[in-house]
N, C-alpha and C. Protein backbone atom coordinates (compact mmCIF):
# COMPACT_ATOMS: atom_id res chain seq x y z
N UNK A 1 -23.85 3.14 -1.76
CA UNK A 1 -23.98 2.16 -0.70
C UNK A 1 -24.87 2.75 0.40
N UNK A 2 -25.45 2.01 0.53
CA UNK A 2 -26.50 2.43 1.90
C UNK A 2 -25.67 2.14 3.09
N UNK A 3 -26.38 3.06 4.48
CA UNK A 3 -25.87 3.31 5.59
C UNK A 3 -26.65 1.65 6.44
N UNK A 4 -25.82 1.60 7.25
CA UNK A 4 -26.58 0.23 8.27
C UNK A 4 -27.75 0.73 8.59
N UNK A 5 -28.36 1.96 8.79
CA UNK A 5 -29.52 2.66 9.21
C UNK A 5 -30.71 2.28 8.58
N UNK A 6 -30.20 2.73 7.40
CA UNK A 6 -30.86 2.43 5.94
C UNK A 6 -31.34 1.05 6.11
N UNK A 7 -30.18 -0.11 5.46
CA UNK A 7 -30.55 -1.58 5.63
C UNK A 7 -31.26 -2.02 6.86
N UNK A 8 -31.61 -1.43 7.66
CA UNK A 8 -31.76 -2.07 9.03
C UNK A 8 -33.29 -1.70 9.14
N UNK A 9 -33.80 0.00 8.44
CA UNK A 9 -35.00 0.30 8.14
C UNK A 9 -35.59 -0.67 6.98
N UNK A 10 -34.90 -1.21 5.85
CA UNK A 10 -35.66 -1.59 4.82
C UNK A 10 -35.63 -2.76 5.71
N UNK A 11 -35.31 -4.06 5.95
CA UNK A 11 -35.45 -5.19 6.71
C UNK A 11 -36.40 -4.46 7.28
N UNK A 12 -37.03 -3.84 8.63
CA UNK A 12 -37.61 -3.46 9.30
C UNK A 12 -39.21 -3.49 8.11
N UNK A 13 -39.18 -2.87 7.62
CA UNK A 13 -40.20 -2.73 6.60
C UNK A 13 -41.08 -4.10 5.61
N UNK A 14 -39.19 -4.71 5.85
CA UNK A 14 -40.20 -5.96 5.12
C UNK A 14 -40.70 -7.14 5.49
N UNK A 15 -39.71 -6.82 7.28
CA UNK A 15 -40.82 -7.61 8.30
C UNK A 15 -42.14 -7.23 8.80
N UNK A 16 -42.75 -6.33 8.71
CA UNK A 16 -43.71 -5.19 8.82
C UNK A 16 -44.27 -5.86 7.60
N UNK A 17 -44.05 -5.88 6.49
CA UNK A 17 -45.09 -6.68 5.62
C UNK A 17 -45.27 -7.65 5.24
N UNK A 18 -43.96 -8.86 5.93
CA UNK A 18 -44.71 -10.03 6.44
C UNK A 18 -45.70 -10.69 7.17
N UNK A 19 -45.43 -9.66 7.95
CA UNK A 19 -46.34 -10.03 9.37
C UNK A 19 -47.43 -9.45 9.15
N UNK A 20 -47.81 -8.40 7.98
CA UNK A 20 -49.10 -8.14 8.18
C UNK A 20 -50.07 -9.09 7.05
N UNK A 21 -49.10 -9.54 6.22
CA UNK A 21 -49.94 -10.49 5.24
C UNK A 21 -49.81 -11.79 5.92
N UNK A 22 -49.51 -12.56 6.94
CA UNK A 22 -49.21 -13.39 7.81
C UNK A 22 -50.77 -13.06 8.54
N UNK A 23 -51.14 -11.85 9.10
CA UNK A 23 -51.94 -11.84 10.01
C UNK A 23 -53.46 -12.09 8.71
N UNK A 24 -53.74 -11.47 7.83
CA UNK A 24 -54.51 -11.67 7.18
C UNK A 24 -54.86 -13.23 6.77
N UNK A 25 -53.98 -13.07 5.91
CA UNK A 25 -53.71 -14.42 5.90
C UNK A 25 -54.80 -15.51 7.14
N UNK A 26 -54.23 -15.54 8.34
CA UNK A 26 -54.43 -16.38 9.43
C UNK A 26 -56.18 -15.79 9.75
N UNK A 27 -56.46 -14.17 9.33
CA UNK A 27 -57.75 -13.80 9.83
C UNK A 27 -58.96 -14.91 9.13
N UNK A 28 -58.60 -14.70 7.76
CA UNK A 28 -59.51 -15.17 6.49
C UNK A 28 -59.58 -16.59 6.69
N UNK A 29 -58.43 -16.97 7.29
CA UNK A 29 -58.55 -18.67 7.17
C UNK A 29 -59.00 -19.21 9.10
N UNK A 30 -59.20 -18.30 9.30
CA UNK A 30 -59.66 -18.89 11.47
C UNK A 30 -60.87 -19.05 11.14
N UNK A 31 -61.59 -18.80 10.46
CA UNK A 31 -63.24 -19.36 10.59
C UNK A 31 -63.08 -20.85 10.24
N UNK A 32 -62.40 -21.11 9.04
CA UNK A 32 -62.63 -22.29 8.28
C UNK A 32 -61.87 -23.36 9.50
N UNK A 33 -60.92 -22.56 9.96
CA UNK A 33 -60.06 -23.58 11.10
C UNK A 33 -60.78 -24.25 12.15
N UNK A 34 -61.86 -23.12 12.55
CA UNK A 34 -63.03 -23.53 13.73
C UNK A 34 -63.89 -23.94 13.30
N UNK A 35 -64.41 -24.32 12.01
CA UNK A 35 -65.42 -24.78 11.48
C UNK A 35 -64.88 -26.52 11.54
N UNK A 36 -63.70 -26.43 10.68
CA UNK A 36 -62.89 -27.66 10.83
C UNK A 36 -62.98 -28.63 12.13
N UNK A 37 -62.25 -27.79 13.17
CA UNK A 37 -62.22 -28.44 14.53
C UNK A 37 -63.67 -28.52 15.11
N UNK A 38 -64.82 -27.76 14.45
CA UNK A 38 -66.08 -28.45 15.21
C UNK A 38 -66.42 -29.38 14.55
N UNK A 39 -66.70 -29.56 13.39
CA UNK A 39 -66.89 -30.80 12.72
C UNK A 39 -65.90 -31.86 13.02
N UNK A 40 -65.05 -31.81 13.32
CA UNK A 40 -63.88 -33.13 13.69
C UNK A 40 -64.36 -33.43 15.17
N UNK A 41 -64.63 -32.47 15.99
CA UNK A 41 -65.49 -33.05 16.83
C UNK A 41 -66.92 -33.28 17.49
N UNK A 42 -67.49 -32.76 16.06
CA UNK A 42 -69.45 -33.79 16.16
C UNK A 42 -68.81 -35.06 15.62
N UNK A 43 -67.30 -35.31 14.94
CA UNK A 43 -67.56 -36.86 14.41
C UNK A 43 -67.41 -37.65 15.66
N UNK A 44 -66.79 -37.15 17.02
CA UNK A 44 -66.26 -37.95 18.22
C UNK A 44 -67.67 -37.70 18.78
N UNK A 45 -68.56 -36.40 18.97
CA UNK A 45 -69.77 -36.50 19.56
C UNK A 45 -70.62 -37.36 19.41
N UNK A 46 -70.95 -37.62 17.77
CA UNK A 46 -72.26 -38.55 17.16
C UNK A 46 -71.53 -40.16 17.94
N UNK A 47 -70.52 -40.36 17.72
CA UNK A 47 -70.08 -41.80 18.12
C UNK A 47 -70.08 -41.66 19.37
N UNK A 48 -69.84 -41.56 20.23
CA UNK A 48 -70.14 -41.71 21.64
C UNK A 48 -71.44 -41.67 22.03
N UNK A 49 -72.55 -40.19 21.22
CA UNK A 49 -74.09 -40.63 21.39
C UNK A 49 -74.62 -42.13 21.02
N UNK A 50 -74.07 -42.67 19.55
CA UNK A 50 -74.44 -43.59 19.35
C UNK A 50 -73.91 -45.16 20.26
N UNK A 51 -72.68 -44.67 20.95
CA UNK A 51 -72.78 -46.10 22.17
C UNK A 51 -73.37 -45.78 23.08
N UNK A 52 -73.70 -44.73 23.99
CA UNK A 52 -74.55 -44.25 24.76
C UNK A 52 -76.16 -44.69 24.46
N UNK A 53 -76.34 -44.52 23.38
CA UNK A 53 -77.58 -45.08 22.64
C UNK A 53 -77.74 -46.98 22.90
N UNK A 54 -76.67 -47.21 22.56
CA UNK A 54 -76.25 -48.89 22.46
C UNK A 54 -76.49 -49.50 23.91
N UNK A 55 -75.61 -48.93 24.80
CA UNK A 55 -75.54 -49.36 25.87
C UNK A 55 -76.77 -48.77 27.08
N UNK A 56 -76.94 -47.87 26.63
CA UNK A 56 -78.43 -47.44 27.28
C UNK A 56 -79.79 -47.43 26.77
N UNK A 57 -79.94 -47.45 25.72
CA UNK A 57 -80.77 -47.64 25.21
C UNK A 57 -81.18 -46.16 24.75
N UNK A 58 -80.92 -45.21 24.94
CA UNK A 58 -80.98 -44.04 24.72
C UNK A 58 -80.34 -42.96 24.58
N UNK A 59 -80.66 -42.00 24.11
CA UNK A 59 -79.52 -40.75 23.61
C UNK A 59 -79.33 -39.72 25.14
N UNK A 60 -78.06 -39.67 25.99
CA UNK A 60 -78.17 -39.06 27.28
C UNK A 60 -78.96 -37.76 27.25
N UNK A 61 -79.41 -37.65 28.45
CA UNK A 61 -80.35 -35.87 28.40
C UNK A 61 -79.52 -35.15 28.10
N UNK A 62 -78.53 -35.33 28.44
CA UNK A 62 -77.22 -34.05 28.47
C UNK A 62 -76.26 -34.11 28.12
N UNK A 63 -75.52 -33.22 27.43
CA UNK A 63 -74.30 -33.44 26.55
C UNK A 63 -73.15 -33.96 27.17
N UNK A 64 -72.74 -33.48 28.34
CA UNK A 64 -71.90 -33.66 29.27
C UNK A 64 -72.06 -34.57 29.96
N UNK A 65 -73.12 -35.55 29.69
CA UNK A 65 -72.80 -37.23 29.88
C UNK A 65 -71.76 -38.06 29.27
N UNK A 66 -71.57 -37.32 28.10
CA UNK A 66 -70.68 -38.29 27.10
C UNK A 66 -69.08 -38.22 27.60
N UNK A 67 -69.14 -37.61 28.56
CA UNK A 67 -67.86 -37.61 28.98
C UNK A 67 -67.40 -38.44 30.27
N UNK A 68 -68.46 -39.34 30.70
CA UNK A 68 -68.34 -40.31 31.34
C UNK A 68 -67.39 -40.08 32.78
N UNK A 69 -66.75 -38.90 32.81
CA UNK A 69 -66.08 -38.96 34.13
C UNK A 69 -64.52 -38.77 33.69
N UNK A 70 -64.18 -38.83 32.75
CA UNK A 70 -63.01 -38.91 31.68
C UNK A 70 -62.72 -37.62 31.54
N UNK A 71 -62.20 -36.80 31.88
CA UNK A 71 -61.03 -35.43 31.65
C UNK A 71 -60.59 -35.02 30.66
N UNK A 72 -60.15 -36.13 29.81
CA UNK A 72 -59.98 -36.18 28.40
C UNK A 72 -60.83 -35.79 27.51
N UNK A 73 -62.26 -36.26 28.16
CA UNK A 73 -63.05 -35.52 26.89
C UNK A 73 -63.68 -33.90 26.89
N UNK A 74 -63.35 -33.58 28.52
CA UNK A 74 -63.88 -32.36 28.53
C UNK A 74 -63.88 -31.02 27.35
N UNK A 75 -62.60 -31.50 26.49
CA UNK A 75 -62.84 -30.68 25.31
C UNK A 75 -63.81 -30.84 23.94
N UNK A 76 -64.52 -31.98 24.48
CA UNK A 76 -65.68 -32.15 23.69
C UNK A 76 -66.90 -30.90 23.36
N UNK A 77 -66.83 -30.66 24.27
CA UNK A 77 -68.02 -29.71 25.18
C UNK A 77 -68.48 -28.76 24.24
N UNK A 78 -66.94 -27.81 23.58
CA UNK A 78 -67.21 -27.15 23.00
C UNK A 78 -66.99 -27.07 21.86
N UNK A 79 -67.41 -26.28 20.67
CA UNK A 79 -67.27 -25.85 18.98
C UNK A 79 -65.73 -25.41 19.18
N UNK A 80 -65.31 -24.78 17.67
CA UNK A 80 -63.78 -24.44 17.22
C UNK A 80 -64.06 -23.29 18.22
N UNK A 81 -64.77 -22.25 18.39
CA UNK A 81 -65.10 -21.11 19.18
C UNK A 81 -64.88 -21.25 20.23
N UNK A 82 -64.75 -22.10 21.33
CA UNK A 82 -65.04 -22.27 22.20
C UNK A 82 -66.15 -22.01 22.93
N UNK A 83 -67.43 -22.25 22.15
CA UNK A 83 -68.72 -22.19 22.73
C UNK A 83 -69.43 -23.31 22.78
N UNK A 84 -70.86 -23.47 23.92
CA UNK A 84 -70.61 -24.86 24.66
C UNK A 84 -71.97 -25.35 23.03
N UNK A 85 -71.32 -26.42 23.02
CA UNK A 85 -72.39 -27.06 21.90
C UNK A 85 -74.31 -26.94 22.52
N UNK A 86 -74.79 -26.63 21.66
CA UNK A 86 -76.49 -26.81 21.80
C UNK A 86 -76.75 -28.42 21.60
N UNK A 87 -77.56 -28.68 22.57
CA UNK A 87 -77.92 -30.24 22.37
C UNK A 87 -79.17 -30.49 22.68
N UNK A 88 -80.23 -31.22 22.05
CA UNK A 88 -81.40 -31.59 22.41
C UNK A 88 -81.89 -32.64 22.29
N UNK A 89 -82.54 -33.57 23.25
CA UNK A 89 -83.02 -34.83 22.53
C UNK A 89 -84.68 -34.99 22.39
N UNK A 90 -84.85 -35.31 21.40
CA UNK A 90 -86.36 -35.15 21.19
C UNK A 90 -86.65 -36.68 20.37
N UNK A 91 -87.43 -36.83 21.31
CA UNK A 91 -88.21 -38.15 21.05
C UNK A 91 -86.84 -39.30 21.22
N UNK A 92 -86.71 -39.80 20.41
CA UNK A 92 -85.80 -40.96 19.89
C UNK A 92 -84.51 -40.75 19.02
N UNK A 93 -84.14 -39.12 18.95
CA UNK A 93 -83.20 -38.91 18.17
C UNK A 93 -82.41 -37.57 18.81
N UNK A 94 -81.59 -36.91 18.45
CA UNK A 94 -81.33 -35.74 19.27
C UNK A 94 -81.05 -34.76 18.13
N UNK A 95 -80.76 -33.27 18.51
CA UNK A 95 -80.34 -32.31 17.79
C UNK A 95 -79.02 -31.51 18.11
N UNK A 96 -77.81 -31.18 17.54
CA UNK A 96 -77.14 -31.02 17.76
C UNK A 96 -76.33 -29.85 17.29
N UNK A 97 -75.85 -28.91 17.72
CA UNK A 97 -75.83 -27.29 17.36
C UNK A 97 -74.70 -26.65 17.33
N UNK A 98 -73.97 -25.94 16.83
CA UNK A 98 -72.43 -25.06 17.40
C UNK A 98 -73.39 -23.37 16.82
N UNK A 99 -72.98 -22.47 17.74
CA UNK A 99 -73.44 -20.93 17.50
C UNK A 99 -72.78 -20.76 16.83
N UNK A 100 -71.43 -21.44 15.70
CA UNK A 100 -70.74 -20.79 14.73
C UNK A 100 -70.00 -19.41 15.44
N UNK A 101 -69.41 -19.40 14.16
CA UNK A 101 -68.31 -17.47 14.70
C UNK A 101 -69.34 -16.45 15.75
N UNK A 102 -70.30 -15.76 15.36
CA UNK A 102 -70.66 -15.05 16.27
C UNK A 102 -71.09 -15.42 17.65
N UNK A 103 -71.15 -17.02 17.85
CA UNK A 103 -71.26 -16.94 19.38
C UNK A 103 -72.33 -16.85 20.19
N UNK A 104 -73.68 -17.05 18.69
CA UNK A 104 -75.03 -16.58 19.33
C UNK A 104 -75.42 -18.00 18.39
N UNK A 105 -76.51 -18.61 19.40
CA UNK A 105 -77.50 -19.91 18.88
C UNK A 105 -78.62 -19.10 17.88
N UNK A 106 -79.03 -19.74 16.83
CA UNK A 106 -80.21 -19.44 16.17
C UNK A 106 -79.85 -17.93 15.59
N UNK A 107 -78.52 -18.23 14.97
CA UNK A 107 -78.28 -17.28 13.60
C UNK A 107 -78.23 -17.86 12.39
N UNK A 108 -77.61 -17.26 11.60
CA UNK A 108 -77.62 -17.40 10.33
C UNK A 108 -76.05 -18.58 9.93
N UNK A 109 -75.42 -18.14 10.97
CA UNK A 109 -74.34 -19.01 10.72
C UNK A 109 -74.13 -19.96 11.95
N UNK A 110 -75.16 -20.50 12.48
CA UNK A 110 -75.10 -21.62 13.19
C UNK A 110 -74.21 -23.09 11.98
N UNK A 111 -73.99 -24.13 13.09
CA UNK A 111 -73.81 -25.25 12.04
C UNK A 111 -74.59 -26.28 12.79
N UNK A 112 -75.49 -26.83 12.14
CA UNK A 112 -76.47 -28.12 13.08
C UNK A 112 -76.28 -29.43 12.42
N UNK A 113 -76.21 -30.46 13.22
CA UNK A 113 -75.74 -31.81 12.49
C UNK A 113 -76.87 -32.34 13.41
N UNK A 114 -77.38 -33.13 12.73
CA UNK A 114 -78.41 -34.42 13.05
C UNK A 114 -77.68 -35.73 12.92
């Protein structure tokens, strides 16, 4: 029979390797999570450009038009990262950007939606 010492170390141990395949786990899958939540919100971005478009006739200069004064949308602003979306309008259409995981515009793992 084991001592309470004992049982209290093995529990100890095999919360210790829950939590560390828990943390992995959560590492491997946070990109795809922020990738997720930026794409769920270029789908609220493109639709609001496109009534902005409707009702003005044009795509706003600035991203932070689309938020009309509304509080609510201030979490538009940014990617799963919390970095502020790239936006451009050129000519008659606009361009639209997240710096992806590293946090830098014009890498390799940007995500750009037209």
């Amino acid at each position: 029979m084991r001592s309470p010492y004992e049982r209290v170390g093995i529990l100890l141990g095999v919360l210790m390797g829950v939590i560390i395949v828990l943390k992995i786990i959560f590492f491997f899958s946070g990109n795809s999570l922020n990738e997720s939540v930026t794409k769920n919100k270029v789908v609220e971005i493109k639709a609001l450009l496109e009534k902005e478009k409707e009702v003005f006739g044009k795509y706003p200069d600035e991203l932070n038009i689309i938020k009309r004064n509304n509080p609510l949308r201030n979490y538009l602003l940014a990617d799963g990262w919390g970095t502020t979306f790239s936006y451009k309008v050129i000519e008659d259409t606009y361009f639209l950007s997240s710096a992806g995981s590293d946090k830098e515009i014009n890498t390799k793992d940007d995500l750009n939606f037209n």
